[in-house]
C-alpha atoms as a PDB file:
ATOM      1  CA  UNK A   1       2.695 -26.302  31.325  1.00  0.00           C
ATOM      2  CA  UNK A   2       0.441 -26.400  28.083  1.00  0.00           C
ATOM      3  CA  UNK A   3      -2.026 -28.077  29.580  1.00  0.00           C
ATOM      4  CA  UNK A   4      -2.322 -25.869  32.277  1.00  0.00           C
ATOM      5  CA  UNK A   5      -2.492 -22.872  30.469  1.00  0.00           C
ATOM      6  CA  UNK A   6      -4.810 -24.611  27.520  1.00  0.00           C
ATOM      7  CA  UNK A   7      -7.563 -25.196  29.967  1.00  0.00           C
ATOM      8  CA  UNK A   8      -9.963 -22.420  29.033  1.00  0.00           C
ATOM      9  CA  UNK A   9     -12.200 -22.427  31.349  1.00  0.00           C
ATOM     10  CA  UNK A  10      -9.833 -22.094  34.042  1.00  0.00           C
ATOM     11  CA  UNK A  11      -8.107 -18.783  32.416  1.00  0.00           C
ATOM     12  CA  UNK A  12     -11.452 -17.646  32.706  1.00  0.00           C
ATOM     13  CA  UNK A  13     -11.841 -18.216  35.871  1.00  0.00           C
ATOM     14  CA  UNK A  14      -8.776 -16.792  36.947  1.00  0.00           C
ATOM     15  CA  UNK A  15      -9.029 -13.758  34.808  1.00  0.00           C
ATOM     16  CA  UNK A  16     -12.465 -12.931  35.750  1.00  0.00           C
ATOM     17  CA  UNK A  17     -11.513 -12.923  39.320  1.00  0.00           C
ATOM     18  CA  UNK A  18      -8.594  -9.969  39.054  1.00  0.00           C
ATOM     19  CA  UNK A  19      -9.101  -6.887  40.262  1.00  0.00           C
ATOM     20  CA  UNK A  20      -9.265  -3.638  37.570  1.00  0.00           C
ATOM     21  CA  UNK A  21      -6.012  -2.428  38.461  1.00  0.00           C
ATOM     22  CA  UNK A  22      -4.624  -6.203  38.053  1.00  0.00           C
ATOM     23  CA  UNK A  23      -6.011  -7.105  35.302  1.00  0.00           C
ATOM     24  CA  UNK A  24      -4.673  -4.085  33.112  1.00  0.00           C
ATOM     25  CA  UNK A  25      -1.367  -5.913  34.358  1.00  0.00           C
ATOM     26  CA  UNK A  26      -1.517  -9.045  33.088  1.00  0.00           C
ATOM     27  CA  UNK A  27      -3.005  -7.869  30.046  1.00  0.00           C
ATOM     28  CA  UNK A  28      -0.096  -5.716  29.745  1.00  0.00           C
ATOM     29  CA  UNK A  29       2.397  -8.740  30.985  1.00  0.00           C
ATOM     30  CA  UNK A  30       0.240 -11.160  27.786  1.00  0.00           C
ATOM     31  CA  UNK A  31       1.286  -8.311  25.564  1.00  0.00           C
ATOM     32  CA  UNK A  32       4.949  -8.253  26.070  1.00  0.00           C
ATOM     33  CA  UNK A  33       5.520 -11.972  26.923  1.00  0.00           C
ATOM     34  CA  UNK A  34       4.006 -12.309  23.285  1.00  0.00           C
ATOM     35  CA  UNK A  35       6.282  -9.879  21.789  1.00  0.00           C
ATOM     36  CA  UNK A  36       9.473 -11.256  23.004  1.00  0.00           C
ATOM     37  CA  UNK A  37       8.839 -14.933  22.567  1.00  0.00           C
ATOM     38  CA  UNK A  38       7.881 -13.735  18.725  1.00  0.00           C
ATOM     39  CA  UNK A  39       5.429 -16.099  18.103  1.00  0.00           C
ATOM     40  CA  UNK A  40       4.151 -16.109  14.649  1.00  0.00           C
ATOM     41  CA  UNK A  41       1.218 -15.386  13.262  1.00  0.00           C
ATOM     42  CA  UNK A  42      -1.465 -17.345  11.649  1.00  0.00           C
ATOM     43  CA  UNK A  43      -1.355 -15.498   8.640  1.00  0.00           C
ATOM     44  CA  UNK A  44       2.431 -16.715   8.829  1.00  0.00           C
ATOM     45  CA  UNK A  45       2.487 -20.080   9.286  1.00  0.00           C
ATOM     46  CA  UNK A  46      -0.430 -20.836   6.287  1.00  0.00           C
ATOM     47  CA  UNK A  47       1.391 -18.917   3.831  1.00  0.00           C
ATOM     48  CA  UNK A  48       4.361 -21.098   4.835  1.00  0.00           C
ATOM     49  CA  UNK A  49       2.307 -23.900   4.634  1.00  0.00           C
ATOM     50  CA  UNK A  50       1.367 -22.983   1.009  1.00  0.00           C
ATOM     51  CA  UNK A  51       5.342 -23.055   0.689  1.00  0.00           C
ATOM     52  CA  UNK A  52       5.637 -26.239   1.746  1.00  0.00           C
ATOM     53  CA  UNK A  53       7.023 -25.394   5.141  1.00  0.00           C
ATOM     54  CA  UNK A  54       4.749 -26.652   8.244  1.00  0.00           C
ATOM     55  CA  UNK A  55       5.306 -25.817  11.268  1.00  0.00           C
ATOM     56  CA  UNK A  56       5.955 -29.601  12.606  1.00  0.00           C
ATOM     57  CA  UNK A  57       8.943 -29.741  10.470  1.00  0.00           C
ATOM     58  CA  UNK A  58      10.473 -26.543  12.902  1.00  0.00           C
ATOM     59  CA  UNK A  59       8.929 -27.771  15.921  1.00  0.00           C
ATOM     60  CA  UNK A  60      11.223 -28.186  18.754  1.00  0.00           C
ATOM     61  CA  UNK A  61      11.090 -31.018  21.730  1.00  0.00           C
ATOM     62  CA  UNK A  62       9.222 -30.689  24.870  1.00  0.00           C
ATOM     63  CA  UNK A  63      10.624 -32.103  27.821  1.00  0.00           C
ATOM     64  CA  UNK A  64       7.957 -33.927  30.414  1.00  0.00           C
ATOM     65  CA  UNK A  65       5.837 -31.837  31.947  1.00  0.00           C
ATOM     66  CA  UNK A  66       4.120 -32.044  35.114  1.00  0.00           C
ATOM     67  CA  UNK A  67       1.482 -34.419  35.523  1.00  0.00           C
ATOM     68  CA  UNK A  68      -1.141 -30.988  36.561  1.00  0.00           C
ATOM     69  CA  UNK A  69      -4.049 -33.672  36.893  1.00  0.00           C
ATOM     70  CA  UNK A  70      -3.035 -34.652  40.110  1.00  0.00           C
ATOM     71  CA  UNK A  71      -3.568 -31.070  41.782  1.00  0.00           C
ATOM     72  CA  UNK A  72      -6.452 -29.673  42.546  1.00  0.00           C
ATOM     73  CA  UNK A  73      -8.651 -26.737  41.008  1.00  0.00           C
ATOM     74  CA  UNK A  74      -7.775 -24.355  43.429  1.00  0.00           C
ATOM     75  CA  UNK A  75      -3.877 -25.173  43.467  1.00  0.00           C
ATOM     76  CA  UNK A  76      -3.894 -24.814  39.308  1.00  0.00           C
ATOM     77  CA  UNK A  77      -5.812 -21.579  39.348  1.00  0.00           C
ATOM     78  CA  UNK A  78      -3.564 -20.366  42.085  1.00  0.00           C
ATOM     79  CA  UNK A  79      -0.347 -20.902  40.083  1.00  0.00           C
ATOM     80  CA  UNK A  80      -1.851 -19.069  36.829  1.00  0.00           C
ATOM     81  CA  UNK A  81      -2.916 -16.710  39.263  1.00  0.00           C
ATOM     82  CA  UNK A  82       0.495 -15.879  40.245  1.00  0.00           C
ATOM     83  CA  UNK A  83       1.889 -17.177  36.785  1.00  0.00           C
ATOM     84  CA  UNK A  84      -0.047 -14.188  34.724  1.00  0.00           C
ATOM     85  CA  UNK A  85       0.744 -11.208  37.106  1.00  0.00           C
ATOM     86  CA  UNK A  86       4.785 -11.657  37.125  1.00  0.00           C
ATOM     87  CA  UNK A  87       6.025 -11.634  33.573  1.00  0.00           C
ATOM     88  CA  UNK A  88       9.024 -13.537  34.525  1.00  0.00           C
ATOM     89  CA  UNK A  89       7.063 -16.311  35.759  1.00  0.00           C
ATOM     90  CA  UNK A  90       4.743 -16.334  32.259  1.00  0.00           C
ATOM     91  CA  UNK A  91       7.634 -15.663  29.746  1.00  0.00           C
ATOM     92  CA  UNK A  92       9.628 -18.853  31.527  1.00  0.00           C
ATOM     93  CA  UNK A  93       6.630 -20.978  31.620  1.00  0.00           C
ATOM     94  CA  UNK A  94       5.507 -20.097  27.936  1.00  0.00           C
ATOM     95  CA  UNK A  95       9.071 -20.264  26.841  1.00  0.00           C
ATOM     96  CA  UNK A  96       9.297 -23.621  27.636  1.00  0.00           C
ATOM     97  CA  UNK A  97       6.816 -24.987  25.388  1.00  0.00           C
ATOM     98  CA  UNK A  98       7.223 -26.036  21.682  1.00  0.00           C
ATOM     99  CA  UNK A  99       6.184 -23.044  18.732  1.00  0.00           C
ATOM    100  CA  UNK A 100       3.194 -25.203  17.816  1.00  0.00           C
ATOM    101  CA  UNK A 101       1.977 -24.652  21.662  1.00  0.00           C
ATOM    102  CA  UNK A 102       2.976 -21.380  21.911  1.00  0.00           C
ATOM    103  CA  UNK A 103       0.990 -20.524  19.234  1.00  0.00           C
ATOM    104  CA  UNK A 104      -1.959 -22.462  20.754  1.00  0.00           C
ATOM    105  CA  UNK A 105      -1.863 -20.634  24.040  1.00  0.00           C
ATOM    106  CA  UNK A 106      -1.147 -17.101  22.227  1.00  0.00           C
ATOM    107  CA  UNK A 107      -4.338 -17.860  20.182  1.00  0.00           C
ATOM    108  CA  UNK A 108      -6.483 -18.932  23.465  1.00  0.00           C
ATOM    109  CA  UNK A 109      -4.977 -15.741  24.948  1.00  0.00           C
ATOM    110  CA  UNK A 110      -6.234 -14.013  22.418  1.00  0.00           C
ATOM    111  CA  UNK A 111     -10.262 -14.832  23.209  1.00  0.00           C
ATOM    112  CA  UNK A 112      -9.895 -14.988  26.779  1.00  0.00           C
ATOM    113  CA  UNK A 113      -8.508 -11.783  27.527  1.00  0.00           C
ATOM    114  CA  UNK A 114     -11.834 -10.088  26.863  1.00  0.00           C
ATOM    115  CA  UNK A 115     -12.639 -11.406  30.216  1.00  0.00           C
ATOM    116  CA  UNK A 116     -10.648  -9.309  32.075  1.00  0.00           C
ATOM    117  CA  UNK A 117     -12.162  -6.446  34.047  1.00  0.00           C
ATOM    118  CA  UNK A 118     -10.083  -3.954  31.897  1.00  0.00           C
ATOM    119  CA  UNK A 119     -11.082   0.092  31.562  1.00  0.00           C
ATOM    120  CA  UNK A 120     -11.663   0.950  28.471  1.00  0.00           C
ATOM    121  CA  UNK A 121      -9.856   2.243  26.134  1.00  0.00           C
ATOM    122  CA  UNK A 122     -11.308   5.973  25.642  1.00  0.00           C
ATOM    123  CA  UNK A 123     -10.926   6.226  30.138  1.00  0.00           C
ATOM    124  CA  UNK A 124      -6.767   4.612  29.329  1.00  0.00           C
ATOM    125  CA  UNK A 125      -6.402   7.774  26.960  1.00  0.00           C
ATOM    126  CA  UNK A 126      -7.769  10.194  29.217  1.00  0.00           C
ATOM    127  CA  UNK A 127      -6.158   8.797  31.764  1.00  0.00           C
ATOM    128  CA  UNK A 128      -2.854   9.254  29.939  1.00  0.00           C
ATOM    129  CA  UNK A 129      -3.514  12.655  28.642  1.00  0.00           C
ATOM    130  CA  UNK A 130      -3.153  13.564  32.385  1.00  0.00           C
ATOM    131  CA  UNK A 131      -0.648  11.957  33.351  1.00  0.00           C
ATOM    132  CA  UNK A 132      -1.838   8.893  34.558  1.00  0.00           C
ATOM    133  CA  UNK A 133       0.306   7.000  32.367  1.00  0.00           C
ATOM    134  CA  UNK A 134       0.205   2.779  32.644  1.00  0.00           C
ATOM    135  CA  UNK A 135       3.490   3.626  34.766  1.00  0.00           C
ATOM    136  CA  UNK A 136       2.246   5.796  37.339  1.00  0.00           C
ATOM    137  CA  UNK A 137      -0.214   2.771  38.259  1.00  0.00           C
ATOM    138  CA  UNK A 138       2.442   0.350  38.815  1.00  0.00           C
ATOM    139  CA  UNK A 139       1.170  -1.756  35.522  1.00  0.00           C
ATOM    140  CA  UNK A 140       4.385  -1.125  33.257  1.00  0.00           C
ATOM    141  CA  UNK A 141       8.070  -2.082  34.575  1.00  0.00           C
ATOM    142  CA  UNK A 142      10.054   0.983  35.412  1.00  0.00           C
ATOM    143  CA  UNK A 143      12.301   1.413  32.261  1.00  0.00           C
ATOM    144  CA  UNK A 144      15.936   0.526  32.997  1.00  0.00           C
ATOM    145  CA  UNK A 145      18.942   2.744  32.145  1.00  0.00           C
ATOM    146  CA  UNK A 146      19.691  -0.226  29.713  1.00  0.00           C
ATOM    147  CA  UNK A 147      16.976   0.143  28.050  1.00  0.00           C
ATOM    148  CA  UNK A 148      16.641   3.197  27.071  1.00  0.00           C
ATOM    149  CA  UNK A 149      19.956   3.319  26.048  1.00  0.00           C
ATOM    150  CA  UNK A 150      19.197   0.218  23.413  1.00  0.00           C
ATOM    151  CA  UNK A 151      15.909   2.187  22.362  1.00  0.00           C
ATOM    152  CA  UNK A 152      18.378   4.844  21.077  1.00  0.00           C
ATOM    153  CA  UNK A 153      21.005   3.304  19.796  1.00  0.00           C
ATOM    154  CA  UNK A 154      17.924   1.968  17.382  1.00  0.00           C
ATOM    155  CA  UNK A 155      16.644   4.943  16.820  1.00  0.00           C
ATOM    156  CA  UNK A 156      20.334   5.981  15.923  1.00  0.00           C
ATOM    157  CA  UNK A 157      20.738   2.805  13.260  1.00  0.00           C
ATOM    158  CA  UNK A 158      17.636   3.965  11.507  1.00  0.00           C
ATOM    159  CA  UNK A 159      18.283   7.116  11.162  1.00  0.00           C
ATOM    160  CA  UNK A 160      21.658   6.380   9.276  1.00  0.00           C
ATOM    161  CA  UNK A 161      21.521   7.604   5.752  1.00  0.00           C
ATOM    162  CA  UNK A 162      21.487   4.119   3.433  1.00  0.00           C
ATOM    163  CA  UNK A 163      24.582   3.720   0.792  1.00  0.00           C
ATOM    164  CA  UNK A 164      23.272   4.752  -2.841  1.00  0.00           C
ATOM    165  CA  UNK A 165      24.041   2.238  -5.215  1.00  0.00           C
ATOM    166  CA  UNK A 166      25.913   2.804  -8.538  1.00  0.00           C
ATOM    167  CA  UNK A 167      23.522   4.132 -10.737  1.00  0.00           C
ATOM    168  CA  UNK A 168      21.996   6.573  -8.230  1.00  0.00           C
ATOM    169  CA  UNK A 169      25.025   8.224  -7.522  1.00  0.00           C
ATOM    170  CA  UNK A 170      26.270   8.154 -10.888  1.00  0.00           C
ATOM    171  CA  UNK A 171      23.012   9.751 -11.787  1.00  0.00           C
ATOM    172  CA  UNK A 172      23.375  12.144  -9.031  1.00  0.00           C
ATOM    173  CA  UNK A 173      27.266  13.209  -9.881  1.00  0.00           C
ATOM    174  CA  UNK A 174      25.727  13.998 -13.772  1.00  0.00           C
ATOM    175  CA  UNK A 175      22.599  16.044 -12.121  1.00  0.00           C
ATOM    176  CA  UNK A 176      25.007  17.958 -10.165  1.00  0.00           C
ATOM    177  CA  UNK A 177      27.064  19.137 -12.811  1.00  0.00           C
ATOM    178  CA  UNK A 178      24.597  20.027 -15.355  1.00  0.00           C
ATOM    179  CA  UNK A 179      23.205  22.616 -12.519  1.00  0.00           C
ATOM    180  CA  UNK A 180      26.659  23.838 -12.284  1.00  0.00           C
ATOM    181  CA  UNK A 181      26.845  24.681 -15.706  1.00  0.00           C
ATOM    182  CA  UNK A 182      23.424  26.230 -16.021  1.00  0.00           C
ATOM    183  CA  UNK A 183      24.779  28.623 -13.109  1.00  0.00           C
ATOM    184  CA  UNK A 184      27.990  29.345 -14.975  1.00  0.00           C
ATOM    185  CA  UNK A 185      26.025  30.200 -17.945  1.00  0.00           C
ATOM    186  CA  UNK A 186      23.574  32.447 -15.809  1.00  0.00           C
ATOM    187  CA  UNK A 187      26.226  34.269 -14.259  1.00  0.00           C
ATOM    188  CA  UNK A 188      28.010  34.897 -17.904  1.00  0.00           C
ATOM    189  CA  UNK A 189      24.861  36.286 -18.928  1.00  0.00           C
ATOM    190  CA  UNK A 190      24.257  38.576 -16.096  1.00  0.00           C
ATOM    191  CA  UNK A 191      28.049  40.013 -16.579  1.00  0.00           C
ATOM    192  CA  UNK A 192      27.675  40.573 -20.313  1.00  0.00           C
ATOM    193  CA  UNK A 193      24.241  42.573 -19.324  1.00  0.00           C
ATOM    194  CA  UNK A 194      25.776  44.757 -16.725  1.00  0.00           C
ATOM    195  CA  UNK A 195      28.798  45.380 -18.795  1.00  0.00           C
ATOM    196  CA  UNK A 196      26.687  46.510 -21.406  1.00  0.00           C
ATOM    197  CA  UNK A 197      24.782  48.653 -19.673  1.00  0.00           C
ATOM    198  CA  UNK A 198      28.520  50.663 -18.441  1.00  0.00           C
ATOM    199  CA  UNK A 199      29.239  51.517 -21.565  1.00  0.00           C
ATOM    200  CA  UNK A 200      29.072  55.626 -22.394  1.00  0.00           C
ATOM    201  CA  UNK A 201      25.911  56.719 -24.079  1.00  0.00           C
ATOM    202  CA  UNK A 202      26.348  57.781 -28.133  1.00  0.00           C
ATOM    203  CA  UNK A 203      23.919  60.800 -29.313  1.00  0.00           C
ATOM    204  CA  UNK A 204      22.274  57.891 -30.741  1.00  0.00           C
ATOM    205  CA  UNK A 205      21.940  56.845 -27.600  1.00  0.00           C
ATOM    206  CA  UNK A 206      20.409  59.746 -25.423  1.00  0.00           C
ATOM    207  CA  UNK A 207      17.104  59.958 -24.531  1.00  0.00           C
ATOM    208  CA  UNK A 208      16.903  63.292 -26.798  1.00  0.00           C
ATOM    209  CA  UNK A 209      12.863  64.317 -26.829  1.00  0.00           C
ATOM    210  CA  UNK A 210      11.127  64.104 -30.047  1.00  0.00           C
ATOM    211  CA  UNK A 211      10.144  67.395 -30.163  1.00  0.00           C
ATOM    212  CA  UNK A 212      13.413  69.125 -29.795  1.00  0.00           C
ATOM    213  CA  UNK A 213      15.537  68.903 -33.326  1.00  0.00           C
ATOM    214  CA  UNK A 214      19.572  68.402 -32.679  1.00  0.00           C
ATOM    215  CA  UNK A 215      21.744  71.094 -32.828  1.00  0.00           C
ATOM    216  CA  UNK A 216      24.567  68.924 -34.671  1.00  0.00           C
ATOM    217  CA  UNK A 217      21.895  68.749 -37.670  1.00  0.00           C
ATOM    218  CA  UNK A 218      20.780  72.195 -37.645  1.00  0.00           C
ATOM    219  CA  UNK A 219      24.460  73.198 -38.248  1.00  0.00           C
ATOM    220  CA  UNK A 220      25.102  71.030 -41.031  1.00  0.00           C
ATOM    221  CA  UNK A 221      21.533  71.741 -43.087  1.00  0.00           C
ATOM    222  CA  UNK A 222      22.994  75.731 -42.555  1.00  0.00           C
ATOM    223  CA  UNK A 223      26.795  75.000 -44.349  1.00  0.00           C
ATOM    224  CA  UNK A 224      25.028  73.117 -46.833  1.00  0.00           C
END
């Protein structure tokens, strides 16, 4: 299998020859074939490699492949043909190769995919925006019952609240009681002010005008 999906000029070939409607397929069937086999990245395996992990030492066994040489151009271009439009057919026959190949062929994928006769990407939004979605044209797999029932079971898990270690809740516990106290206090002080302000009124107290002289005192400047 790696040799027949290494030769580059034959995945050019083939991808070159797909129609617009097909070819937003299997760029769509590369996409999620690469996804599930989770091949990793470049980026990944030289920072391992700086580590002192290469990726020969987790390489897994291939068993024989099929001696491709002995078919023809048009058989081998027929089978990737077929291989790259059923995602079944790519995600067994990538599957089946060791990480170091997979990584080869996700790489190659990478390059050759700009020969596909894809829209672009502004006409795929607009496209979208109307409801033309990537389903409609028969590109994407008709989501399952199953599946969307994993998708929110996810979305569930994340959305659980994560436990709070010691200190935080510690921390928290202290917070909340020092609020409770300031409204204790507040409340305290808003009783003692209205109480105070129930109390009867002395003379003292009156709002007597300054211009008017109290009786009280006229009477007692008149004994004296």
């Amino acid at each position: 299998m790696y040799k027949l999906f290494s030769n580059a000029t034959n995945l050019k070939s083939v991808f070159g020859s797909y129609n617009t409607l097909d070819a937003l397929k299997v760029k769509y069937n590369i996409q999620q074939v690469v996804q599930r086999l989770q091949i990793p990245s470049r980026a990944l395996l030289e920072h391992m490699e700086q580590e002192g992990i290469a990726l020969k030492d987790i390489d897994q066994q291939v068993n024989s492949e099929t001696d491709w040489s002995l078919m023809s151009e048009t058989v081998l271009k027929s089978h990737l043909r077929a291989a790259f439009l059923d995602e079944t057919k790519l995600y067994d026959a990538l599957s089946a190769l060791s990480l170091s190949q997979q990584v080869d062929i996700r790489d190659l994928l990478q390059v050759v995919m700009g020969y596909l006769p894809v829209p672009s990407d502004t006409l795929l939004r607009r496209m979208e925006a109307e409801g033309l979605t990537l389903a409609k044209l028969g590109v994407e797999k008709p989501r399952s019952k199953v599946d969307e029932i994993r998708e929110k079971l996810g979305a569930l898990t994340q959305q659980q609240p994560k436990p709070a270690d010691a200190s935080t809740s510690d921390n928290n516990d202290a917070l909340a009681g020092l609020k409770q106290r300031i409204a204790q206090l507040k409340q305290q002080s808003a009783g003692a002010q209205q109480a105070k302000q129930e109390l009867p009124a002395t003379d003292e107290q009156e709002n007597i005008p300054h211009n008017v002289v109290p009786l009280a005192l006229v009477q007692e400047k008149l004994k004296a």
